[in-house]
Protein backbone atom coordinates (compact mmCIF):
# COMPACT_ATOMS: atom_id res chain seq x y z
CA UNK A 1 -17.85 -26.67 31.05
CA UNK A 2 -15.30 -26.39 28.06
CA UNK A 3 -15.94 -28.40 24.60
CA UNK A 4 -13.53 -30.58 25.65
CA UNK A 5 -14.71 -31.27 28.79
CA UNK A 6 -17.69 -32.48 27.09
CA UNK A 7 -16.48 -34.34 24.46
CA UNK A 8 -14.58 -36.53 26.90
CA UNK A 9 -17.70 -37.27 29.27
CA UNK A 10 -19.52 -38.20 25.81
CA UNK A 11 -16.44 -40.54 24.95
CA UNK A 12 -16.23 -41.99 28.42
CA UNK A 13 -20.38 -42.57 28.16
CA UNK A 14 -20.13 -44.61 24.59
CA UNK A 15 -16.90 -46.70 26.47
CA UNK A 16 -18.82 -47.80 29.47
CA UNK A 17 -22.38 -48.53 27.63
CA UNK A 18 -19.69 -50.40 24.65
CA UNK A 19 -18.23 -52.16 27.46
CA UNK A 20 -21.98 -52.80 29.32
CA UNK A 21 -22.98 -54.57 25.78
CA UNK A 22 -19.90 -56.40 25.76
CA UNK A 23 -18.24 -55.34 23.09
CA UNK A 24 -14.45 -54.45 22.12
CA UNK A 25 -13.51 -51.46 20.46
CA UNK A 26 -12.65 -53.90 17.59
CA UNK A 27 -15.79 -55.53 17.17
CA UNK A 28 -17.59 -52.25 17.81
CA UNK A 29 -15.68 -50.79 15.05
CA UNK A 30 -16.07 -53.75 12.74
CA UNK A 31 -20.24 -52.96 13.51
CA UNK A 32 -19.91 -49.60 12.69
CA UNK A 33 -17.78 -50.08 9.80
CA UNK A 34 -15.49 -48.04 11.13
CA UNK A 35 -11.47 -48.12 12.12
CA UNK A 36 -10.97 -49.17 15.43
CA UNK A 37 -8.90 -45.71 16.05
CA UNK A 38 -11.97 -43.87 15.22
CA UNK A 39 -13.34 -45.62 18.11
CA UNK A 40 -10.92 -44.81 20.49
CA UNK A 41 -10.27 -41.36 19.33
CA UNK A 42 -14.47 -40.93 20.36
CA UNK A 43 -13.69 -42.56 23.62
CA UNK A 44 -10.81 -40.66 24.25
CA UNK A 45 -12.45 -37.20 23.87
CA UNK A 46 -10.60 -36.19 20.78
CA UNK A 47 -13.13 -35.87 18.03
CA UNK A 48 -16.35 -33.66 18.16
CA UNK A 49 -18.79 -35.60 16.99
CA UNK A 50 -21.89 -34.46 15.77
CA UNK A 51 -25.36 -34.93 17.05
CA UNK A 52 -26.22 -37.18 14.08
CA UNK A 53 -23.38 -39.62 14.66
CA UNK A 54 -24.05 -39.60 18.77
CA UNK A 55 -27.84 -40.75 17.57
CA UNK A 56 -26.50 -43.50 15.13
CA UNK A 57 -23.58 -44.58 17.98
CA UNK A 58 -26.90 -44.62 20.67
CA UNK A 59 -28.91 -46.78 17.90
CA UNK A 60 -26.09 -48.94 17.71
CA UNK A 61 -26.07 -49.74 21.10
CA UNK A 62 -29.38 -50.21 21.44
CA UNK A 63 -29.78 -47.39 24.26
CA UNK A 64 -31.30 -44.22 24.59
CA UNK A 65 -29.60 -41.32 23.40
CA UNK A 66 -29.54 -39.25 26.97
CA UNK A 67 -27.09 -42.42 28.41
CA UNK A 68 -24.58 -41.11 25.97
CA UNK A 69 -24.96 -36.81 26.87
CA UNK A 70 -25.35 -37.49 30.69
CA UNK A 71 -23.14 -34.94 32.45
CA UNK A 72 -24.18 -35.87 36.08
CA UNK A 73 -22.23 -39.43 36.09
């Protein structure tokens, strides 16, 4: 598996368990205190993010961190 491979199954992961808790990428974003492009650069597999911002994302959604790094979905 390539970096980029992974960072896209990471930013597909947060998109699904965003879209689980019912939120937009808006009012994600607005939660985070982020831009909404931030968001959907993560879901789109263009940024690497780091292992501390995957935690805070997971704490965010109120999920476990392995639902976000799961390679076998």
């Amino acid at each position: 598996m390539q970096k980029k491979d992974l960072y896209k199954i990471v930013g597909k992961n947060i998109q699904k368990q965003r879209l689980i808790q019912g939120y937009t990428q808006e009012t994600f974003a607005e939660l985070m205190g982020v831009s909404w492009s931030y968001v959907s650069k993560i879901e789109a597999g263009i940024l690497n993010l780091s292992l501390g911002k995957i935690l805070e994302i997971a704490d965010y959604l109120n999920i476990e961190v392995d639902l976000l790094l799961n390679t076998k979905s």
